[in-house]
PDB file of N, CA and C in Angstrom:
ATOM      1  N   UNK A   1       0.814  -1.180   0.000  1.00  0.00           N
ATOM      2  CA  UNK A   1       0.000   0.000   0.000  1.00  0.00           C
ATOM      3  C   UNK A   1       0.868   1.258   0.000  1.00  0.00           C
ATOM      4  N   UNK A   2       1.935   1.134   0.583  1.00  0.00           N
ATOM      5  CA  UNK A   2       2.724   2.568   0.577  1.00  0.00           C
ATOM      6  C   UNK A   2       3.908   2.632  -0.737  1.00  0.00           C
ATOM      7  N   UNK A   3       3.503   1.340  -1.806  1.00  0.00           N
ATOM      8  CA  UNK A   3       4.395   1.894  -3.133  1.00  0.00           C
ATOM      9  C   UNK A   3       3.203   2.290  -3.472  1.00  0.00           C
ATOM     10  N   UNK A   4       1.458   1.950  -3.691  1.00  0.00           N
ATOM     11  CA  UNK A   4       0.858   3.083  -4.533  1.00  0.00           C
ATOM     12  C   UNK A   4       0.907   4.381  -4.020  1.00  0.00           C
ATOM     13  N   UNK A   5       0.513   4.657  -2.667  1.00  0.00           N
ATOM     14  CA  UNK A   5       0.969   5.638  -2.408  1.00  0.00           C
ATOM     15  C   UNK A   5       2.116   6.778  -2.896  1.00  0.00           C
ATOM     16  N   UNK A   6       3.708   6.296  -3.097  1.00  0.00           N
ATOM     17  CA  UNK A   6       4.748   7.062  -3.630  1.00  0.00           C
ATOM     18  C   UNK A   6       4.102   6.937  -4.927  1.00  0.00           C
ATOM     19  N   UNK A   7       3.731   5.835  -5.841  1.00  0.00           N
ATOM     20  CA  UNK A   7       3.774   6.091  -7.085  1.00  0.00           C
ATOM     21  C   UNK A   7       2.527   7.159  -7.552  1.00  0.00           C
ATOM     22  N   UNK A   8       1.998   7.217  -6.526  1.00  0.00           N
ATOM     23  CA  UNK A   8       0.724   8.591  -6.977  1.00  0.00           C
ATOM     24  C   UNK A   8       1.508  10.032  -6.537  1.00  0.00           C
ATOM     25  N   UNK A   9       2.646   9.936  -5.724  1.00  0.00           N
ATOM     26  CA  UNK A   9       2.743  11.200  -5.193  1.00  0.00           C
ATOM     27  C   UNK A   9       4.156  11.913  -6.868  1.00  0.00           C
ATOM     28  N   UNK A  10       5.075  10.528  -7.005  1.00  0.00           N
ATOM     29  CA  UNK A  10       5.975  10.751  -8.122  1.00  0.00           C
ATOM     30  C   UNK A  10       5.361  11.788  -9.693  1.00  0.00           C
ATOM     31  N   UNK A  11       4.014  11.349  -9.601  1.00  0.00           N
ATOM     32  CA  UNK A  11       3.681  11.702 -11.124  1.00  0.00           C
ATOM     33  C   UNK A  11       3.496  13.690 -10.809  1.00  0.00           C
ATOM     34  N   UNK A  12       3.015  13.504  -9.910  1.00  0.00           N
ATOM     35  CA  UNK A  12       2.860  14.392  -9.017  1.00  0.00           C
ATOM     36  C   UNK A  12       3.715  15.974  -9.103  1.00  0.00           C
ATOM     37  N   UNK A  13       4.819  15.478  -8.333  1.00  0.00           N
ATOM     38  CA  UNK A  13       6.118  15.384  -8.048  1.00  0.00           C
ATOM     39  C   UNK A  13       6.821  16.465  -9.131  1.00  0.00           C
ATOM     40  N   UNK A  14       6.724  15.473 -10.542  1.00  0.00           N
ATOM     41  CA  UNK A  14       7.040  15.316 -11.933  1.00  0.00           C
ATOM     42  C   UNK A  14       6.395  16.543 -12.366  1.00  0.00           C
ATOM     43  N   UNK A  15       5.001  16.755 -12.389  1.00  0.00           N
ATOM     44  CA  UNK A  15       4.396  17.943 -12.964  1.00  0.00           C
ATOM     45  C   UNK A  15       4.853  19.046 -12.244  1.00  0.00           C
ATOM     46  N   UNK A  16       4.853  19.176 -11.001  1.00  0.00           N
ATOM     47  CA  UNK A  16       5.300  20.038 -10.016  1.00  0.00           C
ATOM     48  C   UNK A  16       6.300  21.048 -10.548  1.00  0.00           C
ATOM     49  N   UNK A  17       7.394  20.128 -10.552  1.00  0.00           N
ATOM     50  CA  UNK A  17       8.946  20.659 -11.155  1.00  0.00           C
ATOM     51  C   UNK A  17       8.792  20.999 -12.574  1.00  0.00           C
ATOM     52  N   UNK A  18       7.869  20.569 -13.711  1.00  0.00           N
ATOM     53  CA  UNK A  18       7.810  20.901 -14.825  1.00  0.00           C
ATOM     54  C   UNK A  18       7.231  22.092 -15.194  1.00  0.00           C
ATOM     55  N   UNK A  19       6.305  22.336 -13.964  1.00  0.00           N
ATOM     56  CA  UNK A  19       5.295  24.204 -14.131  1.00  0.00           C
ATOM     57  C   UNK A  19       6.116  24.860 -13.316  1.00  0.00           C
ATOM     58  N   UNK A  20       7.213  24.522 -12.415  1.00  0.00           N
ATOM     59  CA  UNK A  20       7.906  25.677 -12.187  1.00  0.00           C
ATOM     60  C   UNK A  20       8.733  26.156 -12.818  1.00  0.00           C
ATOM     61  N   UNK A  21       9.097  24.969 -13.996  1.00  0.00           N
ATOM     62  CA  UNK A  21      10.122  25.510 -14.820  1.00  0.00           C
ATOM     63  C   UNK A  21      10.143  26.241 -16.084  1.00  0.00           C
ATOM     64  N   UNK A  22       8.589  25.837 -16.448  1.00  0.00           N
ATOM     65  CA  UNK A  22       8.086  26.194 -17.304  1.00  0.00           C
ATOM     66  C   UNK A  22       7.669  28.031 -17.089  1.00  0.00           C
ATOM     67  N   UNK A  23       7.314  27.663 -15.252  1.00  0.00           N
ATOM     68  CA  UNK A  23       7.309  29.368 -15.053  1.00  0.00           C
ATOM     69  C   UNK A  23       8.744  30.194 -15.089  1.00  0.00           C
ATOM     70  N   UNK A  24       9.615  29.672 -14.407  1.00  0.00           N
ATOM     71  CA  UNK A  24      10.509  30.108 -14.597  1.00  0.00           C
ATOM     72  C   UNK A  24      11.154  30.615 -15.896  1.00  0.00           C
ATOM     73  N   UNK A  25      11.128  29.916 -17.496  1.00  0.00           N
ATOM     74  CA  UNK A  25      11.581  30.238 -18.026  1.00  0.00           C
ATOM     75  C   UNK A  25      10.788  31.189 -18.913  1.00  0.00           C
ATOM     76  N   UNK A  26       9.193  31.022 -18.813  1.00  0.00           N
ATOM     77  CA  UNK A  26       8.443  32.189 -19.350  1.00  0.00           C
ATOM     78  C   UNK A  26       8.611  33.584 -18.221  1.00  0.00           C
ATOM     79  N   UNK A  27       8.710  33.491 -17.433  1.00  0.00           N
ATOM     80  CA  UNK A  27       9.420  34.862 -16.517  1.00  0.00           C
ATOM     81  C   UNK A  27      10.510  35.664 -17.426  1.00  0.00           C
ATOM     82  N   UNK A  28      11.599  34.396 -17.255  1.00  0.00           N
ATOM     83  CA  UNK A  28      12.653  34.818 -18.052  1.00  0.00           C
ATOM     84  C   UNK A  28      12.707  35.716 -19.331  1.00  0.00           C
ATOM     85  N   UNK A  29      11.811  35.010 -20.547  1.00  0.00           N
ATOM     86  CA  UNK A  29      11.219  35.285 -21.467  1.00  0.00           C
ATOM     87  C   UNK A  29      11.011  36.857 -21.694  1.00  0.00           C
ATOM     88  N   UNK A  30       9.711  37.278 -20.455  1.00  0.00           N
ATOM     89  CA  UNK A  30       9.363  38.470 -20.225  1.00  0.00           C
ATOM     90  C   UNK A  30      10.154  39.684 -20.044  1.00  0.00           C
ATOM     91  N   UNK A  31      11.278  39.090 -19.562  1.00  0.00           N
ATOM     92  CA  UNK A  31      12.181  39.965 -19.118  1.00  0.00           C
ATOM     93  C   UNK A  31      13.445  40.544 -20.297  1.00  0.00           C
ATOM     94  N   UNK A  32      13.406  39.752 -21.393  1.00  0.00           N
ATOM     95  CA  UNK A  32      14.233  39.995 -22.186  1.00  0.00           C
ATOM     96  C   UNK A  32      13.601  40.194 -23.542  1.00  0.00           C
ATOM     97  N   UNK A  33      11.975  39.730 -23.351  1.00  0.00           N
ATOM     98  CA  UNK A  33      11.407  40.356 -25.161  1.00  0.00           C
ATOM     99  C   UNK A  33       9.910  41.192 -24.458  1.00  0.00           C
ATOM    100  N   UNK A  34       9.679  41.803 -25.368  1.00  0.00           N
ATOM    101  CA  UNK A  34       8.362  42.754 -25.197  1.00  0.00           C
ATOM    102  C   UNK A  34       7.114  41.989 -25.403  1.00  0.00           C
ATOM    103  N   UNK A  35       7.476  41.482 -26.858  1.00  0.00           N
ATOM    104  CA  UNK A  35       6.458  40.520 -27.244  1.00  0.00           C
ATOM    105  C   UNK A  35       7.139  38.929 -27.792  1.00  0.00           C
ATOM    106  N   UNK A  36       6.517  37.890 -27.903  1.00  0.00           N
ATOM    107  CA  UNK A  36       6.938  36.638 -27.855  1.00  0.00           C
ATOM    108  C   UNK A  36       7.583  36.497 -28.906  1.00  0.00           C
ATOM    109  N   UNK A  37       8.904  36.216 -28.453  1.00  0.00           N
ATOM    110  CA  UNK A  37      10.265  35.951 -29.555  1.00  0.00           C
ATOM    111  C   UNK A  37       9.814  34.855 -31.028  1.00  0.00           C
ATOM    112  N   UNK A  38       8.220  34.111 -30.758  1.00  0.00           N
ATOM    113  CA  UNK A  38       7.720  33.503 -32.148  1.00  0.00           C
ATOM    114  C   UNK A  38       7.117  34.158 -32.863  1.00  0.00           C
ATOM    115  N   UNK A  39       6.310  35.839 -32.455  1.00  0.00           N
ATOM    116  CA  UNK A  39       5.774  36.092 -33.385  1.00  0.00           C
ATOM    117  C   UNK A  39       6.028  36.895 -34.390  1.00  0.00           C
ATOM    118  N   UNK A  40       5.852  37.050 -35.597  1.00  0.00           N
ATOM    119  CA  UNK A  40       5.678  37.712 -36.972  1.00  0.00           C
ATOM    120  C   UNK A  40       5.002  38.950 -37.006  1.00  0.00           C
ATOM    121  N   UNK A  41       5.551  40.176 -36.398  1.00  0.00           N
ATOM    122  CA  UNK A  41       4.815  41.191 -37.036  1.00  0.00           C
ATOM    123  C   UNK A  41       4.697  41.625 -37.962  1.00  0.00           C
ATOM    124  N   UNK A  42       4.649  41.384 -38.831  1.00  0.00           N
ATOM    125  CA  UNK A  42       4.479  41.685 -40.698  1.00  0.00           C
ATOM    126  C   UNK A  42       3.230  40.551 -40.562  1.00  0.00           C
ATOM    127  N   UNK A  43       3.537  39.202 -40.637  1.00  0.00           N
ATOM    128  CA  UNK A  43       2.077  38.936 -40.794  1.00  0.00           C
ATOM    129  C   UNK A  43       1.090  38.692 -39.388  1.00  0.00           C
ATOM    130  N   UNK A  44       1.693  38.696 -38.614  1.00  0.00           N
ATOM    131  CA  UNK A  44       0.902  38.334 -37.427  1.00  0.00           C
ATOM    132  C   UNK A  44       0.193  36.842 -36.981  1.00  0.00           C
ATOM    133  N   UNK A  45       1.770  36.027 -37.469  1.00  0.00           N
ATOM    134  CA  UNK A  45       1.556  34.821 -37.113  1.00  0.00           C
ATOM    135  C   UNK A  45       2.551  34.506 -36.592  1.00  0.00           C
ATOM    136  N   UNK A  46       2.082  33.145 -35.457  1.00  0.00           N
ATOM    137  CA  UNK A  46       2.963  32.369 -34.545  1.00  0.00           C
ATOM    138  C   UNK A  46       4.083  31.254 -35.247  1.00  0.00           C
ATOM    139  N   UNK A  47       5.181  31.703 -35.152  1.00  0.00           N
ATOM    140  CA  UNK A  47       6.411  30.682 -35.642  1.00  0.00           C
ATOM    141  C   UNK A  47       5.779  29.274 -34.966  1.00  0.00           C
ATOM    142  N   UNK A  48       5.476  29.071 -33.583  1.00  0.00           N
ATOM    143  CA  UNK A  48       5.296  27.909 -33.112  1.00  0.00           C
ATOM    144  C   UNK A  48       3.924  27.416 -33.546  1.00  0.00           C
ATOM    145  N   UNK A  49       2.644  27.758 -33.873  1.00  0.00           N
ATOM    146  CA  UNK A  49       1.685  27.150 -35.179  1.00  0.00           C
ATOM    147  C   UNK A  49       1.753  27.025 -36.254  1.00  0.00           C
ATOM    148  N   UNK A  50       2.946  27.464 -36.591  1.00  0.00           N
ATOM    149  CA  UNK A  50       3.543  27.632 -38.063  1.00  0.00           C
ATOM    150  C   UNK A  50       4.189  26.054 -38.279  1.00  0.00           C
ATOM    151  N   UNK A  51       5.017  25.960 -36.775  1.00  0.00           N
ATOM    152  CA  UNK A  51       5.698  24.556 -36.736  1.00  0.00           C
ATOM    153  C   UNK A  51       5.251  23.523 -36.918  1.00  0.00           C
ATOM    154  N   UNK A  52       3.565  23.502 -35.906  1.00  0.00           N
ATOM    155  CA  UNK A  52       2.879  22.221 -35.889  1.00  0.00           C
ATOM    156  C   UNK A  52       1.880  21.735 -37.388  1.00  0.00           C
ATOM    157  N   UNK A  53       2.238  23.041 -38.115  1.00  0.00           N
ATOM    158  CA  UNK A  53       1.192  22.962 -39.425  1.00  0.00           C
ATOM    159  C   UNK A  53      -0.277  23.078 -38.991  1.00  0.00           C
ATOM    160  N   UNK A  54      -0.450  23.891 -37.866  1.00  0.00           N
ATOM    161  CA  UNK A  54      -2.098  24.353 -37.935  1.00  0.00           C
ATOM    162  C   UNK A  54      -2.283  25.294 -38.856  1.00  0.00           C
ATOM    163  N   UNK A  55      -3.544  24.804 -39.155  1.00  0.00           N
ATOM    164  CA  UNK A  55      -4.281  26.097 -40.165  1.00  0.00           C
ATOM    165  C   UNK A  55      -4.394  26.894 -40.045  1.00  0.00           C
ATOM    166  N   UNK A  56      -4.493  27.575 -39.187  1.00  0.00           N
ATOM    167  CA  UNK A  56      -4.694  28.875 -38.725  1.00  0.00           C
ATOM    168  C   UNK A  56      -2.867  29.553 -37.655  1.00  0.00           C
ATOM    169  N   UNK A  57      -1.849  30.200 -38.539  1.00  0.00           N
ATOM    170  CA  UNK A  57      -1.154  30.311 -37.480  1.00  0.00           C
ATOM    171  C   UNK A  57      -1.132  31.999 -37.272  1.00  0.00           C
ATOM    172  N   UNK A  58      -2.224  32.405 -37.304  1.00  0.00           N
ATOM    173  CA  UNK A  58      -2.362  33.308 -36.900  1.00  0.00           C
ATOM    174  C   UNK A  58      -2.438  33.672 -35.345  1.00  0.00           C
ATOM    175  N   UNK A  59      -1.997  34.650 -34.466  1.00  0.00           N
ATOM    176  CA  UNK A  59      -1.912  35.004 -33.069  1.00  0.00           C
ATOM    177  C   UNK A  59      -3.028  35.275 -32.886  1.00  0.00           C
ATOM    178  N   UNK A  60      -3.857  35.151 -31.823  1.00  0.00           N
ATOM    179  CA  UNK A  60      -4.697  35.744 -31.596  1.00  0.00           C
ATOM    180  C   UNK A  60      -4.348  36.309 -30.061  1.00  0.00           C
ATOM    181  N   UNK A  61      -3.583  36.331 -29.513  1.00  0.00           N
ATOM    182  CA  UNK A  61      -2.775  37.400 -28.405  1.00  0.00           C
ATOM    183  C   UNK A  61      -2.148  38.772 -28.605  1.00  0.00           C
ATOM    184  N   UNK A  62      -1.902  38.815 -30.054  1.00  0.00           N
ATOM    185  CA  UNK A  62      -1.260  40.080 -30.479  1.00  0.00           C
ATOM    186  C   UNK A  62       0.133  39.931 -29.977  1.00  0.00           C
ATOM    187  N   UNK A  63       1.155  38.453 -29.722  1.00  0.00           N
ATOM    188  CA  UNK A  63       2.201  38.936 -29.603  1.00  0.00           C
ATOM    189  C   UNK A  63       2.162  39.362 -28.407  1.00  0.00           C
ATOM    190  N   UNK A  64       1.197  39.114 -27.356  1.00  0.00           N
ATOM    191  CA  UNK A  64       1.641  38.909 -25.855  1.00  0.00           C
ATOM    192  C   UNK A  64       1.775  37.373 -25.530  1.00  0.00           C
ATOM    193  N   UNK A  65       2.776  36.974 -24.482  1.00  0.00           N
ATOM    194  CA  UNK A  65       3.204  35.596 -24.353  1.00  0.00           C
ATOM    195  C   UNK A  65       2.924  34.994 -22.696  1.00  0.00           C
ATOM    196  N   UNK A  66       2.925  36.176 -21.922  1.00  0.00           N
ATOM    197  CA  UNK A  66       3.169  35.826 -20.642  1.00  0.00           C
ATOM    198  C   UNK A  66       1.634  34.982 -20.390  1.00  0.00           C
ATOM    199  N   UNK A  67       0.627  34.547 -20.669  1.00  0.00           N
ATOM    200  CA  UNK A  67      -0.633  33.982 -20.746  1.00  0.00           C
ATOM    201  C   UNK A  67      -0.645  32.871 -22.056  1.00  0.00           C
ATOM    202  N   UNK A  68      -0.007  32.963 -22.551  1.00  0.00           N
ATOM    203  CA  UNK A  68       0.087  32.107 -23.934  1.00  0.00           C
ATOM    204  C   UNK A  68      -0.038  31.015 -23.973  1.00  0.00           C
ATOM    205  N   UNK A  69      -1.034  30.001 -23.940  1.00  0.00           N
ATOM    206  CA  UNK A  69      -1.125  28.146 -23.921  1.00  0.00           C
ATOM    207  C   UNK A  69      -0.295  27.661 -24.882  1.00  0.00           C
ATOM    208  N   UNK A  70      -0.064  28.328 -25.846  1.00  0.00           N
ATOM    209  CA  UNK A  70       0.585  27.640 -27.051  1.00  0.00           C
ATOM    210  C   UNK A  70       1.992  27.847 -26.964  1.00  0.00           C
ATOM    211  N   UNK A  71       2.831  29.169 -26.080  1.00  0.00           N
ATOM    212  CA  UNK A  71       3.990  29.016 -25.748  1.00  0.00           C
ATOM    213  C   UNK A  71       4.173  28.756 -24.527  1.00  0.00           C
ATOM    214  N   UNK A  72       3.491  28.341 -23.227  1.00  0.00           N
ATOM    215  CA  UNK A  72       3.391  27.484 -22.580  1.00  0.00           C
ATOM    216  C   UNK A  72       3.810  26.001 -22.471  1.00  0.00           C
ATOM    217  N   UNK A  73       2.759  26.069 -23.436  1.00  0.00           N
ATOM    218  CA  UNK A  73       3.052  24.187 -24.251  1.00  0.00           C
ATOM    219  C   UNK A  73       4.338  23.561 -24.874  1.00  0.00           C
ATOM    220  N   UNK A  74       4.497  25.240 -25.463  1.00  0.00           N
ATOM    221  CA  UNK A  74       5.963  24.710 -26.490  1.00  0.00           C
ATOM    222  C   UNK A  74       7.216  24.701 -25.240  1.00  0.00           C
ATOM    223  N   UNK A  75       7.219  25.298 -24.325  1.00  0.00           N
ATOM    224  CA  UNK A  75       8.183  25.493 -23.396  1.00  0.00           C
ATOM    225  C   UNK A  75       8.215  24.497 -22.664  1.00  0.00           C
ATOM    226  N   UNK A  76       6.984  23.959 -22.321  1.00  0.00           N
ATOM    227  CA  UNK A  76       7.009  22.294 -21.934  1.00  0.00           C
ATOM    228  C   UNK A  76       7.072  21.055 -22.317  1.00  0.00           C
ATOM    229  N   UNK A  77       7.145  20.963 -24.169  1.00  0.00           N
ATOM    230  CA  UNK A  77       7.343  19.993 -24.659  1.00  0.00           C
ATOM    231  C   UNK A  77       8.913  20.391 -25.010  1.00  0.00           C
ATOM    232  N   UNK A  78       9.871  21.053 -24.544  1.00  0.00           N
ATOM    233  CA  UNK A  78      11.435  21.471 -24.036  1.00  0.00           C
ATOM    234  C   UNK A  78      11.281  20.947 -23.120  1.00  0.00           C
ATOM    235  N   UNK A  79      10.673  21.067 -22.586  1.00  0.00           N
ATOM    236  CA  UNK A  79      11.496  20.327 -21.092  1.00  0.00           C
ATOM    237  C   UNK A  79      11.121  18.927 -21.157  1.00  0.00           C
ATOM    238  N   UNK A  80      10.378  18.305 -21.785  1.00  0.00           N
ATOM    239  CA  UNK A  80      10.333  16.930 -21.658  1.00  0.00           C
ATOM    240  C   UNK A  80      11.179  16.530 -23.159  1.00  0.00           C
ATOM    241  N   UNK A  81      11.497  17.329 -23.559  1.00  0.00           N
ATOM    242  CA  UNK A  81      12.878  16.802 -24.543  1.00  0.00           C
ATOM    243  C   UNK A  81      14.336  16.689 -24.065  1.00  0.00           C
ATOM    244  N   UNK A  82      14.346  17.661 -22.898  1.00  0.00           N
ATOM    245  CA  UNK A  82      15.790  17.979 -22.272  1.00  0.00           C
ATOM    246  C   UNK A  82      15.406  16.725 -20.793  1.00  0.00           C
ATOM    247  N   UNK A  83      14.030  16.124 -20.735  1.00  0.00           N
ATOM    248  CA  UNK A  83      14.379  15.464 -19.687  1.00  0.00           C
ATOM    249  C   UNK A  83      14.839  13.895 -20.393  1.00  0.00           C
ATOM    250  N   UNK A  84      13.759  13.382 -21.011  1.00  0.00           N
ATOM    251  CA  UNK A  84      14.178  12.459 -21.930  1.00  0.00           C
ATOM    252  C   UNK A  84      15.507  12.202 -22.367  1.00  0.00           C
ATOM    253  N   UNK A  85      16.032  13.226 -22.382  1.00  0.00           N
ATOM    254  CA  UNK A  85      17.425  12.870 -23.285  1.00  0.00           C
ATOM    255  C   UNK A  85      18.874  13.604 -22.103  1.00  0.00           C
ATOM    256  N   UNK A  86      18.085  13.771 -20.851  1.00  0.00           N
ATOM    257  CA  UNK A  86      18.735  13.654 -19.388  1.00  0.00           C
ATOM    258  C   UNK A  86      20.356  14.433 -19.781  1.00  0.00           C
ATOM    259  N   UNK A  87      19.611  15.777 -20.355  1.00  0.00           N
ATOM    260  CA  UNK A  87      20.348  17.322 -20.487  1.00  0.00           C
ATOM    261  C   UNK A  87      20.078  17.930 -19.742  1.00  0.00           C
ATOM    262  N   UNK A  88      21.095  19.009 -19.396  1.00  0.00           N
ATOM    263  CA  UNK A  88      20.710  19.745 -17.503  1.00  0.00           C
ATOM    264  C   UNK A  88      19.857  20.697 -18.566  1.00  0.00           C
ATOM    265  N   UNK A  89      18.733  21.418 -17.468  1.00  0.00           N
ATOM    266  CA  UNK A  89      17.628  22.205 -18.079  1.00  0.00           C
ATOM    267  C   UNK A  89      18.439  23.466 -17.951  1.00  0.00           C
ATOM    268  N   UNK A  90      17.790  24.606 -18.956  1.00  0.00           N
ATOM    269  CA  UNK A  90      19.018  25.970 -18.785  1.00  0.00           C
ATOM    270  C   UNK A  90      18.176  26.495 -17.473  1.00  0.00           C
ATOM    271  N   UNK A  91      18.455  27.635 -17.229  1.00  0.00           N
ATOM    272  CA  UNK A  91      18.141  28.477 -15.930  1.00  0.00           C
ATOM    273  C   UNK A  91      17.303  29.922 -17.084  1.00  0.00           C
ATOM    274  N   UNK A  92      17.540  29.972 -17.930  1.00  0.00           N
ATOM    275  CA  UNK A  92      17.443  30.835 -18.976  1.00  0.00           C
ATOM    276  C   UNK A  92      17.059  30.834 -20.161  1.00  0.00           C
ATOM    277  N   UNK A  93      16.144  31.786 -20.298  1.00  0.00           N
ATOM    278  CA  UNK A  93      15.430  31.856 -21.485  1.00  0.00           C
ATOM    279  C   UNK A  93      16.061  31.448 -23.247  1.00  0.00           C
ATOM    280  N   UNK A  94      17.184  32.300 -23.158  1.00  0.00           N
ATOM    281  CA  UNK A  94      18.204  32.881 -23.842  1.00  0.00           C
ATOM    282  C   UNK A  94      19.087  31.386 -23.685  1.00  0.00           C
ATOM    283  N   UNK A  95      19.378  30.561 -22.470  1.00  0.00           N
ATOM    284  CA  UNK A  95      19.988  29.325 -22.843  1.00  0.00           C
ATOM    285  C   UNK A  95      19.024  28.324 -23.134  1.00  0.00           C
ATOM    286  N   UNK A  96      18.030  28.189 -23.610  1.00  0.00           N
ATOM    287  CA  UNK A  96      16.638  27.634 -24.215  1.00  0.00           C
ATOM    288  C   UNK A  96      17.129  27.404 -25.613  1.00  0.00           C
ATOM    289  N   UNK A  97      17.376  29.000 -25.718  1.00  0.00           N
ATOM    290  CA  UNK A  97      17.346  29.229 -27.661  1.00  0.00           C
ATOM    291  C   UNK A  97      18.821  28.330 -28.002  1.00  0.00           C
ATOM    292  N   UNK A  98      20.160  28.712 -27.140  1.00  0.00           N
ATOM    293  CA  UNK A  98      21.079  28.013 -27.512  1.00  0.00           C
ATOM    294  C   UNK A  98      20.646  26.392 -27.910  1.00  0.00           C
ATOM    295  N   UNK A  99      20.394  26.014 -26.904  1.00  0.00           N
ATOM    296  CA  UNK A  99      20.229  23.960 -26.665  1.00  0.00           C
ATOM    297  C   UNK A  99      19.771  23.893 -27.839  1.00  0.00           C
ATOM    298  N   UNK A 100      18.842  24.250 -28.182  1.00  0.00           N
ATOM    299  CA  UNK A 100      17.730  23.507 -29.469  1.00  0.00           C
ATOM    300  C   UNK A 100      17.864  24.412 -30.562  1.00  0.00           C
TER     301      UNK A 100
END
């Protein structure tokens, strides 16, 4: 009874450390661009819907990020690439862009 126990608290655990890091590095983010380093002002579309081939990669934030699900998401499917492949995570926005 007390391994289901840990194994409910691990997954847990896991997300925990992944939204702080995820906060952490959209903090970061904020602090060094105005508006989100994916978007296109000429056309006013998202580099990162551009990536996944949605139809629509148009912003509908205007190029604000700090609320952004879609660079949210992308900042967290980084970190489960840098965990997977058991690379130290950067501390920094700016060492984000280096890694990948």
């Amino acid at each position: 009874m007390a391994s289901d126990q840990s194994s409910q608290r691990a997954p847990t655990k896991l997300a925990a450390e992944r939204s702080k890091w995820v906060e952490r590095i959209i903090k970061s983010a904020k602090q060094t661009y105005k508006l989100c380093p994916y978007y296109d002002k000429k056309t006013l579309s998202c580099f990162i819907k551009m990536m996944k081939s949605e139809r629509k990669p148009k912003c509908d934030r205007e190029g604000k990020f700090d609320t952004c699900p879609v660079f949210a998401e992308f900042i967290g499917e980084q970190y489960d690439k840098l965990v997977e492949t058991s690379q130290v995570l950067p501390q920094d926005f700016r060492d984000l862009q280096i890694v990948f």
